[in-house]
N, C-alpha and C. Protein backbone atom coordinates (compact mmCIF):
# COMPACT_ATOMS: atom_id res chain seq x y z
N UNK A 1 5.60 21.71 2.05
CA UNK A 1 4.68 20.60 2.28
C UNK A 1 5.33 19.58 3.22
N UNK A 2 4.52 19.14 4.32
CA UNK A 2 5.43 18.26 4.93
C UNK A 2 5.25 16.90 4.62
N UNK A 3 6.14 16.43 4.76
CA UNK A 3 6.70 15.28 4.25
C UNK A 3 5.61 13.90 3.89
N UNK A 4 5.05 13.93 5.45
CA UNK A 4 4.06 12.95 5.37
C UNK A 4 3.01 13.55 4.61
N UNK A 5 2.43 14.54 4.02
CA UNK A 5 1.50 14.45 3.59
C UNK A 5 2.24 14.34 1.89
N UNK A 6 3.16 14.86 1.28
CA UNK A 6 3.60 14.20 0.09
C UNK A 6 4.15 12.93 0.06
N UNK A 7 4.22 11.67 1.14
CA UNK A 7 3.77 10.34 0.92
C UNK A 7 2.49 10.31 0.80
N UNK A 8 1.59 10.88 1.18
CA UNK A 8 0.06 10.36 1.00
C UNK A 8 -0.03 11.21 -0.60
N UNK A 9 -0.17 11.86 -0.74
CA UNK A 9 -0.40 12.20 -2.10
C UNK A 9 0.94 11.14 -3.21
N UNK A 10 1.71 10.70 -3.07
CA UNK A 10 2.52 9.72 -3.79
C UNK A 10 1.41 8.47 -3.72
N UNK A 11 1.82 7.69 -2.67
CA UNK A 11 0.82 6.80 -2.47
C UNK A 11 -0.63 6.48 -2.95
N UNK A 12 -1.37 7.84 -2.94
CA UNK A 12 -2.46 7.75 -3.48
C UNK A 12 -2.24 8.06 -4.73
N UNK A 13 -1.36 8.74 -5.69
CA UNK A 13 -1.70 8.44 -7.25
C UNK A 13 -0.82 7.16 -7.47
N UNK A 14 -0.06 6.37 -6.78
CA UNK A 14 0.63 5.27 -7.35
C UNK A 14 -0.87 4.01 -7.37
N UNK A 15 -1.12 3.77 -6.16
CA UNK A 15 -1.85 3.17 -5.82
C UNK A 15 -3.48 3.36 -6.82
N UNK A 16 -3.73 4.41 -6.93
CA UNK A 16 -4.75 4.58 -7.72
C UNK A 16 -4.31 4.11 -8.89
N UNK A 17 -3.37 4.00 -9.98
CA UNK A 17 -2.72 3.55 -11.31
C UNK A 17 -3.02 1.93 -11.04
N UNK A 18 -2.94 1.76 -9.60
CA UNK A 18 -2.79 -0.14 -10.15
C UNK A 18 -4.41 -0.40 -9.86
N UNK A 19 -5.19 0.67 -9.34
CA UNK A 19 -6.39 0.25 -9.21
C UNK A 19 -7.06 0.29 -10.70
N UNK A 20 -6.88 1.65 -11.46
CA UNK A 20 -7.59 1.71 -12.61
C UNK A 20 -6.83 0.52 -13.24
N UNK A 21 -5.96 0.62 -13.64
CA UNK A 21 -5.35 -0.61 -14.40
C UNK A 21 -6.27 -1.87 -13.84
N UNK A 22 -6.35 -2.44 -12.63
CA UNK A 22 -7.29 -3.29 -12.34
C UNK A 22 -8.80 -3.19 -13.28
N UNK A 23 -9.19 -2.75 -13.51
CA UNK A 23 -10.54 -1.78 -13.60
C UNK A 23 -10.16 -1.85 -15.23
N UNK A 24 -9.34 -1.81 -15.84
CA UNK A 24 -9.14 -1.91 -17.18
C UNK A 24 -9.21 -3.67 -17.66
N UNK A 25 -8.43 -4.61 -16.71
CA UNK A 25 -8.48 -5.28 -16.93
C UNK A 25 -9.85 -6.06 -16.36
N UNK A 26 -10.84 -5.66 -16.08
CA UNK A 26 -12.46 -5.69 -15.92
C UNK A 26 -12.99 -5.41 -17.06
N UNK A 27 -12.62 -4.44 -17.75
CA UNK A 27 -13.11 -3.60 -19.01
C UNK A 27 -14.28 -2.96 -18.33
N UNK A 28 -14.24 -1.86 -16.88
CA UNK A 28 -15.36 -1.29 -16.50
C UNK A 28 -15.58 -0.05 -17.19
N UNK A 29 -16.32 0.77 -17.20
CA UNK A 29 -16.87 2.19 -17.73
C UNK A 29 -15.51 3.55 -16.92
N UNK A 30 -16.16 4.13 -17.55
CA UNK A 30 -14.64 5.35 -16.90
C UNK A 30 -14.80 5.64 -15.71
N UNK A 31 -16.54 5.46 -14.65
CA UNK A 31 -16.78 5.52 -13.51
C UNK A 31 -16.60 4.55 -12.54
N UNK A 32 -16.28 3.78 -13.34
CA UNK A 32 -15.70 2.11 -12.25
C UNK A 32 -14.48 2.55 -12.31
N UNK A 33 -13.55 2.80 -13.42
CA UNK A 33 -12.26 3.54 -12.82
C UNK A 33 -11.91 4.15 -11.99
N UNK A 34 -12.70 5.26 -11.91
CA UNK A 34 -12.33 6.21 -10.92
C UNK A 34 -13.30 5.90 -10.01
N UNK A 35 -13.95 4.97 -9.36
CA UNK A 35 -14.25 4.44 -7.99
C UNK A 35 -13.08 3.12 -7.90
N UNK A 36 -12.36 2.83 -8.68
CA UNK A 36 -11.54 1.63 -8.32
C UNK A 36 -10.62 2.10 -7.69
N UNK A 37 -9.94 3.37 -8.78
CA UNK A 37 -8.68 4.41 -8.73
C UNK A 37 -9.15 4.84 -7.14
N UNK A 38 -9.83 5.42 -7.14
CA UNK A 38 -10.14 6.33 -5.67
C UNK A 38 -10.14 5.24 -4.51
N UNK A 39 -10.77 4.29 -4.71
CA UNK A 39 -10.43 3.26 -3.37
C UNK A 39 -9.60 2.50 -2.85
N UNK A 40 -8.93 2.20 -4.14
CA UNK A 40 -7.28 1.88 -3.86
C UNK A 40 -6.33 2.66 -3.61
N UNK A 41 -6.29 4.04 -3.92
CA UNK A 41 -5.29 5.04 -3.40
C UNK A 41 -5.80 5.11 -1.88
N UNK A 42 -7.24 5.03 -1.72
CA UNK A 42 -7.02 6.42 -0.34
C UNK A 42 -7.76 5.31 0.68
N UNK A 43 -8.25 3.95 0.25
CA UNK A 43 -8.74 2.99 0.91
C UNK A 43 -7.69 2.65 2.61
N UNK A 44 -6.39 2.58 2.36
CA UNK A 44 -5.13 2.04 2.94
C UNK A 44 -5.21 3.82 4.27
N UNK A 45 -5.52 4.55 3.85
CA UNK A 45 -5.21 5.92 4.76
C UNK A 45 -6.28 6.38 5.19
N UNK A 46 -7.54 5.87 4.58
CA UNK A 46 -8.68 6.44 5.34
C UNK A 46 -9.26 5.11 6.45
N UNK A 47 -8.46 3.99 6.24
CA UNK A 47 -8.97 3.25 7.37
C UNK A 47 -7.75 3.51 9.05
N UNK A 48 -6.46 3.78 8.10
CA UNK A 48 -5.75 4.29 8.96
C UNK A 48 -6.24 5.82 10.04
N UNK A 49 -6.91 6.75 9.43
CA UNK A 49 -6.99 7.63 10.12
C UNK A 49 -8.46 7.86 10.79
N UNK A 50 -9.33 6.74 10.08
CA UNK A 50 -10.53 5.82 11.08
C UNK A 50 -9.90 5.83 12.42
N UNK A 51 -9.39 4.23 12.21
CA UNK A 51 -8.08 3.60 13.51
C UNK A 51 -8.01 5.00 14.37
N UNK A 52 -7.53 6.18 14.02
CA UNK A 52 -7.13 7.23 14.67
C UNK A 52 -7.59 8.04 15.05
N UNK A 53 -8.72 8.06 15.16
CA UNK A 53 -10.00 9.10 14.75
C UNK A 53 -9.41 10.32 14.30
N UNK A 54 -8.72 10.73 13.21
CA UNK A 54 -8.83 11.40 12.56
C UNK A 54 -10.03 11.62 11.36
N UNK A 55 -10.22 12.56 10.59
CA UNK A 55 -11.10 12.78 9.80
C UNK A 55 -10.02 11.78 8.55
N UNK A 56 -10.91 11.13 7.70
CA UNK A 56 -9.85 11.24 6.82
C UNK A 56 -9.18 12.12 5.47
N UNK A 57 -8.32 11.88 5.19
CA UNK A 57 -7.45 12.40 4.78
C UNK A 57 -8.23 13.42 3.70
N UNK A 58 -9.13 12.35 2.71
CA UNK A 58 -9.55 13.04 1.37
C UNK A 58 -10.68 14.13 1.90
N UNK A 59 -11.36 13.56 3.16
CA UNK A 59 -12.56 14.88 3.63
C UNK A 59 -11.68 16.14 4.05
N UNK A 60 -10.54 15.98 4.43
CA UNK A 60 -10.28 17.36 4.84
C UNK A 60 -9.93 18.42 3.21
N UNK A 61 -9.14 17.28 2.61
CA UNK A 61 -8.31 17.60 1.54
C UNK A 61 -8.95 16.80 0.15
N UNK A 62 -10.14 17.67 -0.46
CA UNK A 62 -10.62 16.91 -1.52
C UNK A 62 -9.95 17.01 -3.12
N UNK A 63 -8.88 17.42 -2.94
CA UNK A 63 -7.60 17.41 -3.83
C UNK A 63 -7.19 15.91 -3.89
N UNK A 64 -7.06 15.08 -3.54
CA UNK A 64 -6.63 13.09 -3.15
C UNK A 64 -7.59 13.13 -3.73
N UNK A 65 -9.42 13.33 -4.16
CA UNK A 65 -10.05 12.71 -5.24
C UNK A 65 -9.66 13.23 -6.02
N UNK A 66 -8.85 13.86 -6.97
CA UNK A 66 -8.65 14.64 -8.11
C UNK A 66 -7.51 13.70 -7.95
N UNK A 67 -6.91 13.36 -7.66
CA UNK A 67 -5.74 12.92 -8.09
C UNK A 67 -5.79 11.35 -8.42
N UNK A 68 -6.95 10.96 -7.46
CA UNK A 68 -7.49 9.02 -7.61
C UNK A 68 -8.33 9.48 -9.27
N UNK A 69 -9.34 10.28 -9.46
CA UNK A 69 -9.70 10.40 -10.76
C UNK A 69 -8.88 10.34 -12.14
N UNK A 70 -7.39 11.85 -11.68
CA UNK A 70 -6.80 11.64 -12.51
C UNK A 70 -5.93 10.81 -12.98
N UNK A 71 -5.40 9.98 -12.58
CA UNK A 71 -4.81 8.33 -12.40
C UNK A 71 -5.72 7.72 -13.70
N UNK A 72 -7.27 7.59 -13.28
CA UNK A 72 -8.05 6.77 -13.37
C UNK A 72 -7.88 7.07 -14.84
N UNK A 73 -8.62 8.41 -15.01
CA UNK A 73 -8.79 8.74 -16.86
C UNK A 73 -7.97 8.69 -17.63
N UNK A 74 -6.10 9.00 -17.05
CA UNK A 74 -5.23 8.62 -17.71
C UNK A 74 -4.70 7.08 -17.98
N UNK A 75 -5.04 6.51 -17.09
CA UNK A 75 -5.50 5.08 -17.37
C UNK A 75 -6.42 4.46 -18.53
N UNK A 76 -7.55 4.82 -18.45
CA UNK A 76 -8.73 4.69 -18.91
C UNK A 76 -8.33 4.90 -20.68
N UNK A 77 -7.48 5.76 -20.90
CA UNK A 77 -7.24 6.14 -22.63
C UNK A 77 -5.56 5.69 -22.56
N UNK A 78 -5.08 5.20 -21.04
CA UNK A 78 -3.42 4.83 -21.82
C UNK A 78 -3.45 3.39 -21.70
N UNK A 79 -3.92 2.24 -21.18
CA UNK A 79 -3.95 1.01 -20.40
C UNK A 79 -3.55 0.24 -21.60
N UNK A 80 -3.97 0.73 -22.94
CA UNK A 80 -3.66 -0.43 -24.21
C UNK A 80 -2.39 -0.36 -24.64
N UNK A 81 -1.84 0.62 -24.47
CA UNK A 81 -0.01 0.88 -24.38
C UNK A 81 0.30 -0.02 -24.06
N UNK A 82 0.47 -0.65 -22.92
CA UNK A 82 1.26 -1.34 -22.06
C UNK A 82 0.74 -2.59 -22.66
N UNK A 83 2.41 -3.21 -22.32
CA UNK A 83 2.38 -4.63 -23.01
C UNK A 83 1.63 -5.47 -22.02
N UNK A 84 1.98 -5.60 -20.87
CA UNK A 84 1.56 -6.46 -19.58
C UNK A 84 0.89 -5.67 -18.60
N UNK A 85 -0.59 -5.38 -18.81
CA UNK A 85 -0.81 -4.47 -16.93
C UNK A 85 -0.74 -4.79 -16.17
N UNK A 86 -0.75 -6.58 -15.99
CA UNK A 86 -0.91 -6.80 -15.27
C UNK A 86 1.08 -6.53 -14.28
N UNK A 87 1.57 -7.63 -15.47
CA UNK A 87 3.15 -6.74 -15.06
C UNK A 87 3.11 -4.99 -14.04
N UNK A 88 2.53 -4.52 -14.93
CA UNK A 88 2.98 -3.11 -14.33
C UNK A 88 1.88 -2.83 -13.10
N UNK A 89 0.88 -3.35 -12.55
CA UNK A 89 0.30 -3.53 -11.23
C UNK A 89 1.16 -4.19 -10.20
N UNK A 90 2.19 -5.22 -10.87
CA UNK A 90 2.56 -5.76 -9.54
C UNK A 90 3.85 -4.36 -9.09
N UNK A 91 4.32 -4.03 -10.36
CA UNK A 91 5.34 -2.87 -9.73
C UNK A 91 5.12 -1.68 -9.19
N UNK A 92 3.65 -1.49 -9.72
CA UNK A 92 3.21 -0.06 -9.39
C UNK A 92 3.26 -0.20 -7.97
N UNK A 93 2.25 -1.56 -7.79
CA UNK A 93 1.85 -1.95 -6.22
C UNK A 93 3.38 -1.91 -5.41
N UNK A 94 4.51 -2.28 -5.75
CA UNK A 94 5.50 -2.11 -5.40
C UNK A 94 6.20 -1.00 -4.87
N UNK A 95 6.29 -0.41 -5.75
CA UNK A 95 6.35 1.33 -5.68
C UNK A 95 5.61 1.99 -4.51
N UNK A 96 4.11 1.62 -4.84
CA UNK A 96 3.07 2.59 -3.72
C UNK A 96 3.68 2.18 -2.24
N UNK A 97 3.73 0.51 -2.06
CA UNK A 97 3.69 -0.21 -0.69
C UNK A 97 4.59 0.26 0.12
N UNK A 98 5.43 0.78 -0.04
CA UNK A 98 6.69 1.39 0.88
C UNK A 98 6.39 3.31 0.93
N UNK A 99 6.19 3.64 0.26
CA UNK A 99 5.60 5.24 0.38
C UNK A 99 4.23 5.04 1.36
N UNK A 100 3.47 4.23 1.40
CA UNK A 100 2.08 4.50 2.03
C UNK A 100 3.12 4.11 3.70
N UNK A 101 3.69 2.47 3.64
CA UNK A 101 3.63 2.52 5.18
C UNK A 101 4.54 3.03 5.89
N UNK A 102 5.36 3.88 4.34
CA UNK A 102 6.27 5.16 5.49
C UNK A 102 5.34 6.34 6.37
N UNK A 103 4.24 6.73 5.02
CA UNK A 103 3.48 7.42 5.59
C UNK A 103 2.60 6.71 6.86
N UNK A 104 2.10 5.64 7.02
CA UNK A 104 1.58 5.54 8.54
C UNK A 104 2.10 5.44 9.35
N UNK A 105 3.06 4.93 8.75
CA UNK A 105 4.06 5.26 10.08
C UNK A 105 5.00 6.18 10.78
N UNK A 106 5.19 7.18 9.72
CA UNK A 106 5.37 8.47 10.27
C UNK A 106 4.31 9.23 10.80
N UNK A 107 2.96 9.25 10.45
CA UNK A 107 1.85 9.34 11.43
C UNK A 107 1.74 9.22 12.51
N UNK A 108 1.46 7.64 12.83
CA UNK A 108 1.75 6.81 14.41
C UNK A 108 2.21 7.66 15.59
N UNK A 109 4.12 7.80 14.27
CA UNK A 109 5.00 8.28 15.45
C UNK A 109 4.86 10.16 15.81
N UNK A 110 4.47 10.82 14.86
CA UNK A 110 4.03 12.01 14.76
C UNK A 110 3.34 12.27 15.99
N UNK A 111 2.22 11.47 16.58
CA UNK A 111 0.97 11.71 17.81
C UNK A 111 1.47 10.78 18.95
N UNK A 112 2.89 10.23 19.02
CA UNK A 112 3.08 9.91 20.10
C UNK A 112 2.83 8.43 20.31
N UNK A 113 2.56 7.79 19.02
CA UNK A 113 1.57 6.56 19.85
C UNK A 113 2.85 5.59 20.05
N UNK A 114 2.56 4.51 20.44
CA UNK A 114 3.61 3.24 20.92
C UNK A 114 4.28 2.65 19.57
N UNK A 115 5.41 1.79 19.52
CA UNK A 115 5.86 1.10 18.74
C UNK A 115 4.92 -0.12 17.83
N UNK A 116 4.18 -0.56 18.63
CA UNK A 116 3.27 -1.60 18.16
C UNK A 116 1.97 -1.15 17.03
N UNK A 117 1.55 0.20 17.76
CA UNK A 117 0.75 1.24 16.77
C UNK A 117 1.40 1.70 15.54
N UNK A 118 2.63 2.24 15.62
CA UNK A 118 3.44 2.02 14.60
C UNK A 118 3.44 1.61 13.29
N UNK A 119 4.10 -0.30 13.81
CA UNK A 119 4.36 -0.98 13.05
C UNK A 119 2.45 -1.32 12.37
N UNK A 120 1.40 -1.80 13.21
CA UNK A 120 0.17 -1.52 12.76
C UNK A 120 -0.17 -0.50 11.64
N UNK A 121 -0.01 0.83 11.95
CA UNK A 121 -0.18 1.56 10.87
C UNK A 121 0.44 1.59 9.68
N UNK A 122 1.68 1.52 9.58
CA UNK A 122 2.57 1.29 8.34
C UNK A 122 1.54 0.17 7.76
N UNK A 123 1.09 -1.26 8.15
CA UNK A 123 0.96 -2.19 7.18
C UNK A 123 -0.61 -1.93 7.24
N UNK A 124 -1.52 -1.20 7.55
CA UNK A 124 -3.01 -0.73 7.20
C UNK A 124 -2.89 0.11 6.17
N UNK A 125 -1.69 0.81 6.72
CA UNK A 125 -1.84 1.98 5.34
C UNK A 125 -1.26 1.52 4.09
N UNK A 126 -0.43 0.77 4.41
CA UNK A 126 -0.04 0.27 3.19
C UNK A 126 -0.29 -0.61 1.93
N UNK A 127 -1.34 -1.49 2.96
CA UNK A 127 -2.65 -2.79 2.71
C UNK A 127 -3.59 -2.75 2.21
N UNK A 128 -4.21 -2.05 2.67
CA UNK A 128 -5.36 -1.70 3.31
C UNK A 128 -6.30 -1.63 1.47
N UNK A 129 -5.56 -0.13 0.93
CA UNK A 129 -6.06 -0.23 -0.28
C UNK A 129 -6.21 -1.55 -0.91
N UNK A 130 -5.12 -1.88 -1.53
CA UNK A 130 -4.80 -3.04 -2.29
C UNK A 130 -5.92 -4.13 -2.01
N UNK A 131 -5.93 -4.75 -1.03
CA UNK A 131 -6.91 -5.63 0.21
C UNK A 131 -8.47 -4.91 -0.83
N UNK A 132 -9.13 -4.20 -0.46
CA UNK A 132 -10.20 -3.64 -0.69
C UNK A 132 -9.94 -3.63 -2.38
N UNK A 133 -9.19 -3.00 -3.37
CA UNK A 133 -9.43 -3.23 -4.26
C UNK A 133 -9.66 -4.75 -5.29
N UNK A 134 -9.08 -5.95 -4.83
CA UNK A 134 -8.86 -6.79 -4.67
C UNK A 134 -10.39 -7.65 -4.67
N UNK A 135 -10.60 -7.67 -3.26
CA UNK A 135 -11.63 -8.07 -2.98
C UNK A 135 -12.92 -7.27 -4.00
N UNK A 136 -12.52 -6.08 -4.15
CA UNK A 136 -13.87 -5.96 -5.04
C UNK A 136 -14.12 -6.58 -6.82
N UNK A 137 -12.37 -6.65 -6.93
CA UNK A 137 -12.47 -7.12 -8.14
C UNK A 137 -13.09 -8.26 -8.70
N UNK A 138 -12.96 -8.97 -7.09
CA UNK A 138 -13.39 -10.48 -7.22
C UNK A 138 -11.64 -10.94 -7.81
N UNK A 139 -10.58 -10.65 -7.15
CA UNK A 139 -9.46 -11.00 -7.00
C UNK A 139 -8.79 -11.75 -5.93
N UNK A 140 -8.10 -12.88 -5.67
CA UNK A 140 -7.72 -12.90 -4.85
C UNK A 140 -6.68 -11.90 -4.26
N UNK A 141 -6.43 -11.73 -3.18
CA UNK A 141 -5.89 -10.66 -2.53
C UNK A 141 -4.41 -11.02 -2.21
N UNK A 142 -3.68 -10.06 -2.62
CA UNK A 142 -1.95 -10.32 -3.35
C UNK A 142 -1.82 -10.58 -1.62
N UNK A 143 -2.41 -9.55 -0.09
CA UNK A 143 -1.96 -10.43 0.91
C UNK A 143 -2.07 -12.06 1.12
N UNK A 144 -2.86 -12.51 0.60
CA UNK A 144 -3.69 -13.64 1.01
C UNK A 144 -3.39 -14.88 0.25
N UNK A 145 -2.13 -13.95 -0.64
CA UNK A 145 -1.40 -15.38 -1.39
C UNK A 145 -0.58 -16.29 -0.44
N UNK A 146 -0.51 -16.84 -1.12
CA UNK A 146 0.48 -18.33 -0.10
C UNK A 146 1.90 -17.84 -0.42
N UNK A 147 1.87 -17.60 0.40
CA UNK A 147 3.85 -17.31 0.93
C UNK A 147 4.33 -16.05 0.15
N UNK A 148 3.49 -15.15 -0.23
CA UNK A 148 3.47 -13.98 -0.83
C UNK A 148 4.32 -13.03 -0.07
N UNK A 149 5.25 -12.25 0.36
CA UNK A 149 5.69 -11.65 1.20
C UNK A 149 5.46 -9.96 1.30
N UNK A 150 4.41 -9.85 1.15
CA UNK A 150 3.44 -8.46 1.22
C UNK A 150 2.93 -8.11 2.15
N UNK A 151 2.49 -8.66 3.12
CA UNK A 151 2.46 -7.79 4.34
C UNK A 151 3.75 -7.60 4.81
N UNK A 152 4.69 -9.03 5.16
CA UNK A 152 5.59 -8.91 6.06
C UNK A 152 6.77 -7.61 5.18
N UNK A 153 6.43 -7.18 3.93
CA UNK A 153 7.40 -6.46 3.41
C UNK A 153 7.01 -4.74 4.08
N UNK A 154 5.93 -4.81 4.14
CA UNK A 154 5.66 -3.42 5.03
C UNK A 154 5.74 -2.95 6.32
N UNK A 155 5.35 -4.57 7.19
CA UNK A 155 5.25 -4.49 8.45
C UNK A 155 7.15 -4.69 8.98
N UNK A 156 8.24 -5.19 8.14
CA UNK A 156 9.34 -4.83 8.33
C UNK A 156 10.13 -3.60 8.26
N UNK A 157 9.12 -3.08 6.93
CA UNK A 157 9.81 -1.51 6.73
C UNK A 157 9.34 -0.42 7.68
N UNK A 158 7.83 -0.88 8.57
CA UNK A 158 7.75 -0.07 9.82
C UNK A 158 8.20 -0.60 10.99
N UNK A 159 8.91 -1.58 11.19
CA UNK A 159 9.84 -1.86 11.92
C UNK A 159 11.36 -0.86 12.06
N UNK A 160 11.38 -1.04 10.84
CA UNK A 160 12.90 0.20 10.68
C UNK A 160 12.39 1.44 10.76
N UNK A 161 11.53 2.03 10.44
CA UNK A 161 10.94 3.21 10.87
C UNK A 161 10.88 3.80 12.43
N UNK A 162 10.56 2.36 12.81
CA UNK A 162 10.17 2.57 14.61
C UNK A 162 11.66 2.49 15.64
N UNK A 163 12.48 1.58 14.88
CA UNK A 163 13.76 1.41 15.36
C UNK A 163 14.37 2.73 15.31
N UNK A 164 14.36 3.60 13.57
CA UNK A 164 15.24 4.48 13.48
C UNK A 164 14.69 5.51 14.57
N UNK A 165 13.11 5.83 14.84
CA UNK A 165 12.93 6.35 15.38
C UNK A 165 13.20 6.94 16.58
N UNK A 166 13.23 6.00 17.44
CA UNK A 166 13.59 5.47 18.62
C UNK A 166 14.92 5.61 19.35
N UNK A 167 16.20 5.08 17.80
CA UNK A 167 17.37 5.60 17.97
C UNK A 167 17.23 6.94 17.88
N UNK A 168 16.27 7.89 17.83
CA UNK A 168 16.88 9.42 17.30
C UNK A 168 17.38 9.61 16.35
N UNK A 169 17.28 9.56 15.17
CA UNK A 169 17.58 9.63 13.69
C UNK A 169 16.96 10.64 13.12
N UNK A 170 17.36 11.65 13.17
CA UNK A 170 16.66 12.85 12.32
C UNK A 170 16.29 12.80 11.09
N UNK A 171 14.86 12.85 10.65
CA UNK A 171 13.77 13.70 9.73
C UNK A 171 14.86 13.79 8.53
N UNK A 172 14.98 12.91 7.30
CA UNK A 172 13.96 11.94 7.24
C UNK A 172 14.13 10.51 7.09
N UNK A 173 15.26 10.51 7.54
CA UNK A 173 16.02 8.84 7.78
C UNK A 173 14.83 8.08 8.08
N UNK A 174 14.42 8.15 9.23
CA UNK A 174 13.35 6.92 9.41
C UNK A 174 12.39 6.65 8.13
N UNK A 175 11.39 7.76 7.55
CA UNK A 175 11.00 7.42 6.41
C UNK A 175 11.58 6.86 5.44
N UNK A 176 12.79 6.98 5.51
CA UNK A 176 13.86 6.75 4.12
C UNK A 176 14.22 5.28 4.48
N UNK A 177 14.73 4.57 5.57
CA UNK A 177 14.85 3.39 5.92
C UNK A 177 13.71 2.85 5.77
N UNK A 178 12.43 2.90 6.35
CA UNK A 178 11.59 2.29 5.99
C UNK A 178 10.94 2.27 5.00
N UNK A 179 10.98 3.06 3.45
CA UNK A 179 10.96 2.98 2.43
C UNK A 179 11.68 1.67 1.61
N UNK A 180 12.75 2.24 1.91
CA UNK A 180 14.19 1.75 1.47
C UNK A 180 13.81 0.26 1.41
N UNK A 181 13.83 -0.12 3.18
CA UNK A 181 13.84 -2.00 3.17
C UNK A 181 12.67 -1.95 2.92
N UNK A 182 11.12 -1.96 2.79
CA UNK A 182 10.06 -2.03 2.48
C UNK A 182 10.31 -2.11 0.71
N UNK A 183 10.98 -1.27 -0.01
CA UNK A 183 10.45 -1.68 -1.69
C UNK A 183 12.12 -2.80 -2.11
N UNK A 184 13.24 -2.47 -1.18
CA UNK A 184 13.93 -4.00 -1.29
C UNK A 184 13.29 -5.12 -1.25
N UNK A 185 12.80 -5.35 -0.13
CA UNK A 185 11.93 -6.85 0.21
C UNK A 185 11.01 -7.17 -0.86
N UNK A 186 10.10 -6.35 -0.99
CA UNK A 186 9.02 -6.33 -2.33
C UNK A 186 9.40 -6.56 -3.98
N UNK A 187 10.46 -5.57 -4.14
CA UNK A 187 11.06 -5.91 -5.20
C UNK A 187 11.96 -7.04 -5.50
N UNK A 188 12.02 -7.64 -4.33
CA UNK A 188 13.00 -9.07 -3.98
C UNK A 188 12.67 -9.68 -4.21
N UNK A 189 11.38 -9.86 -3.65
CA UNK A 189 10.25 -11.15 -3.67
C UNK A 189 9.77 -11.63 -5.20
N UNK A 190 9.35 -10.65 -6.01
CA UNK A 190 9.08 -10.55 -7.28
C UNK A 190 9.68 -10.70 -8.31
N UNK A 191 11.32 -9.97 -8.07
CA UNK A 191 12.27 -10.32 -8.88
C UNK A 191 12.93 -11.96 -9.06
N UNK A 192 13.12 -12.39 -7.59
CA UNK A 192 13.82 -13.34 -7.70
C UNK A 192 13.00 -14.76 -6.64
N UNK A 193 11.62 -14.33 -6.66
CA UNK A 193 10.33 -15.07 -6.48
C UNK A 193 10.42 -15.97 -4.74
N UNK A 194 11.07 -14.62 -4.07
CA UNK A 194 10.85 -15.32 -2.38
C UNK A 194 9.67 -15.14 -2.23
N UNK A 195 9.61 -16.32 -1.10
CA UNK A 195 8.79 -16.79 -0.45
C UNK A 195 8.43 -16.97 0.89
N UNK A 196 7.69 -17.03 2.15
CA UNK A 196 7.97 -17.04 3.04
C UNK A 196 7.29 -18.48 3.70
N UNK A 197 7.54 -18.88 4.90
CA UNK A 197 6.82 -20.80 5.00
C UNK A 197 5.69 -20.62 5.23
N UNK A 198 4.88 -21.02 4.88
CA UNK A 198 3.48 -21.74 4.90
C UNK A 198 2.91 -23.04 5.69
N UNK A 199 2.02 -22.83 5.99
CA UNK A 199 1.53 -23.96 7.21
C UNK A 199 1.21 -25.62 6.04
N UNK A 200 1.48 -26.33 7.06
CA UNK A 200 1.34 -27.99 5.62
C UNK A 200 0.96 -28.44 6.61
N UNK A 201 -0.23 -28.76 6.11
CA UNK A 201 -0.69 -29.73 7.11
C UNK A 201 -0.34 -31.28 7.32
N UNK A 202 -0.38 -31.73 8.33
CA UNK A 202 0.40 -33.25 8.68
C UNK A 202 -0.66 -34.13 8.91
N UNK A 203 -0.52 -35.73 9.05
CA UNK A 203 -1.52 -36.37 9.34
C UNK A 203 -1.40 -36.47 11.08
N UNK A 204 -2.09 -36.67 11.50
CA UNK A 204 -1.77 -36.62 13.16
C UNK A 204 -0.94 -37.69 13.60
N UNK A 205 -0.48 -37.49 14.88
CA UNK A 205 0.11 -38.73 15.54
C UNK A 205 -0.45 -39.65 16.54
N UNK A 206 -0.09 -40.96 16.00
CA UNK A 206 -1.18 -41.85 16.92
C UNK A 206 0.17 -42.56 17.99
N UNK A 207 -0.77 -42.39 19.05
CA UNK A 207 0.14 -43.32 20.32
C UNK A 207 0.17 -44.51 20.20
């Protein structure tokens, strides 16, 4: 199996776990699960391979809904286990965010495209879900927090992706670096609660 497509299948059952878990903490039916589960795993890669005109991922390969489902139902009968879901969404989300924008960004670089496409894809694919599940929850959106460091934690780890690339780093270093600093930063941020600056607004200056 090559590589990038077992990040997309990682990605999409990690990512699907923090969606149903979302979806638990809704208290929706087992079919809101597995439309939560399914749009948060494969939401982040099917807008990516939109972007690309590729087909996406789950139409070619309808194995990624079996796997956003099965997330979902094992969710659906395990979610009261857990002491904190919400706790275990922010790690899951942790976990997924560096596997997805290794995978777009080993994509990107796969078809040739530029550095800037790249770093773009890593943080769509990596986003993208989350973003959409979010918003449907009627959540605010973990990007869209104030000084939250969630995009910039993906869009750095496809930075090192594009760098290692570039240097010539053989298969699968670049994925592995941009994994690597992508769930450091994330797990940084959370653990020991960085932040990044935020705009403050001033009163103006009078002449």
């Amino acid at each position: 199996m090559p590589i990038v497509t077992l990040l997309d299948y990682t990605s999409v059952l990690i990512f699907a776990l923090t969606g149903a878990l979302v979806a638990s903490r809704a208290q929706l039916d087992v079919v809101g699960f597995c439309f939560l589960a399914c749009l948060t795993g494969l939401g982040g890669g099917t807008l990516r391979d939109l972007l690309l005109n590729r087909a996406p991922i789950w139409v070619e390969d309808p194995t990624y809904l079996a796997v956003g489902c099965s997330a979902a139902i094992a969710v659906f009968f395990g979610a009261h286990l857990l002491e904190s879901r919400y706790t275990a969404i922010l790690w899951l989300d942790a976990l997924a965010l560096p596997v997805a924008a290794a995978a777009g960004a080993g994509i990107a670089t796969s078809l040739g495209l530029p550095w800037p496409i790249v770093l773009v894809m890593g943080v769509v694919t990596g986003c993208g879900g989350g973003l959409m599940r979010d918003v449907v929850a009627n959540d605010v959106p973990v990007v869209l927090k104030q000084g939250e460091p969630y995009v910039t934690c993906a869009l750095a780890g496809a930075g090192g992706f594009a760098i290692a690339a570039w240097a010539g780093l053989p298969a699968p270093l670049p994925t592995l670096i941009c994994a690597g600093l992508t769930f450091a930063l994330r797990a940084g941020s959370l653990a020991f609660a960085w932040r990044i600056p935020i705009y403050r607004p001033r009163p103006p200056r009078h002449k």
